[in-house]
Protein backbone atom coordinates (compact mmCIF):
# COMPACT_ATOMS: atom_id res chain seq x y z
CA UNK A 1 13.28 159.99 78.17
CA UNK A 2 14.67 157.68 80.48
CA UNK A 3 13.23 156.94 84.06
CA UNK A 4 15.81 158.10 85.74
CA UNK A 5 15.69 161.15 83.84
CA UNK A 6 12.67 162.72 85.17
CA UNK A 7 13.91 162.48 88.27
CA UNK A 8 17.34 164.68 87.31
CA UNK A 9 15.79 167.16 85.72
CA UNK A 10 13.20 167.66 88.66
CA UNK A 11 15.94 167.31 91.18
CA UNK A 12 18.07 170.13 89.03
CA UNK A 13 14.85 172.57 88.55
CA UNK A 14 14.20 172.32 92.07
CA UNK A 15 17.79 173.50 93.09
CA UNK A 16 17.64 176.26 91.13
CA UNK A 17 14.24 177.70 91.99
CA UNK A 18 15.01 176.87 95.58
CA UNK A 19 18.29 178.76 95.37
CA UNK A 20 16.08 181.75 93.13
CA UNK A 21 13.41 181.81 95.26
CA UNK A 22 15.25 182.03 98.64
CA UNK A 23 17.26 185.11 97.13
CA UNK A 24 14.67 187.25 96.20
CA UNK A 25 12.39 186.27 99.39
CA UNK A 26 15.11 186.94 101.22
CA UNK A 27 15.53 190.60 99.89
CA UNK A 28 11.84 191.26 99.57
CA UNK A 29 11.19 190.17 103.03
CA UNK A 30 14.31 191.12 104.46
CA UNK A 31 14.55 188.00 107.06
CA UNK A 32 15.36 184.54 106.67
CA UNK A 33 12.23 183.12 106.32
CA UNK A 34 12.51 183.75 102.82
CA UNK A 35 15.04 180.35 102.42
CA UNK A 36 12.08 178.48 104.09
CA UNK A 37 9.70 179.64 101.32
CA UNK A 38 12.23 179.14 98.99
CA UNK A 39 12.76 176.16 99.42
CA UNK A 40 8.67 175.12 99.64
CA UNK A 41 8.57 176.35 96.75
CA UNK A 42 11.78 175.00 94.75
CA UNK A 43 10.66 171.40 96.18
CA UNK A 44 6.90 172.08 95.00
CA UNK A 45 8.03 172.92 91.57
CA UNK A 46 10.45 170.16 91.09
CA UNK A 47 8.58 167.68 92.15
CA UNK A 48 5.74 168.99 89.84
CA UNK A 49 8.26 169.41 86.68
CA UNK A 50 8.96 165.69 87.16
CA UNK A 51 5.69 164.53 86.83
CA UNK A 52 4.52 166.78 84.02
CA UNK A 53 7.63 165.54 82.42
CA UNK A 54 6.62 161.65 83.04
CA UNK A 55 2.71 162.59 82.24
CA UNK A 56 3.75 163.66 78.89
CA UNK A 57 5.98 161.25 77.70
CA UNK A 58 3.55 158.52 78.42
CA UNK A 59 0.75 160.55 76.58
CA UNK A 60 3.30 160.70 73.86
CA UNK A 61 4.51 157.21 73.76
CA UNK A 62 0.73 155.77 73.14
């Protein structure tokens, strides 16, 4: 995978939990401060996803 790469596909998993997240917070807690967890959360898991992604492909590479 390419460098940049990690990055996209963290940035694009982090959209879409955010955007997941923030609609079922918002209907299970029935306020808006389920965008704000959904988006701590969609940022925590991208993030994450991009450097699992960049851990493993350097385990793999060696």
């Amino acid at each position: 995978m390419k460098r940049g790469s990690y990055f996209s596909v963290g940035f694009s998993v982090g959209i879409s939990m955010t955007i997941l997240f923030s609609v079922v917070f918002c209907k299970v807690l029935n306020s808006y401060a389920g965008i704000a967890a959904g988006i701590c959360f969609g940022i925590s898991l991208g993030v994450s996803t991009s450097l699992i992604l960049k851990k493993y492909n350097i385990k793999k590479d060696k």
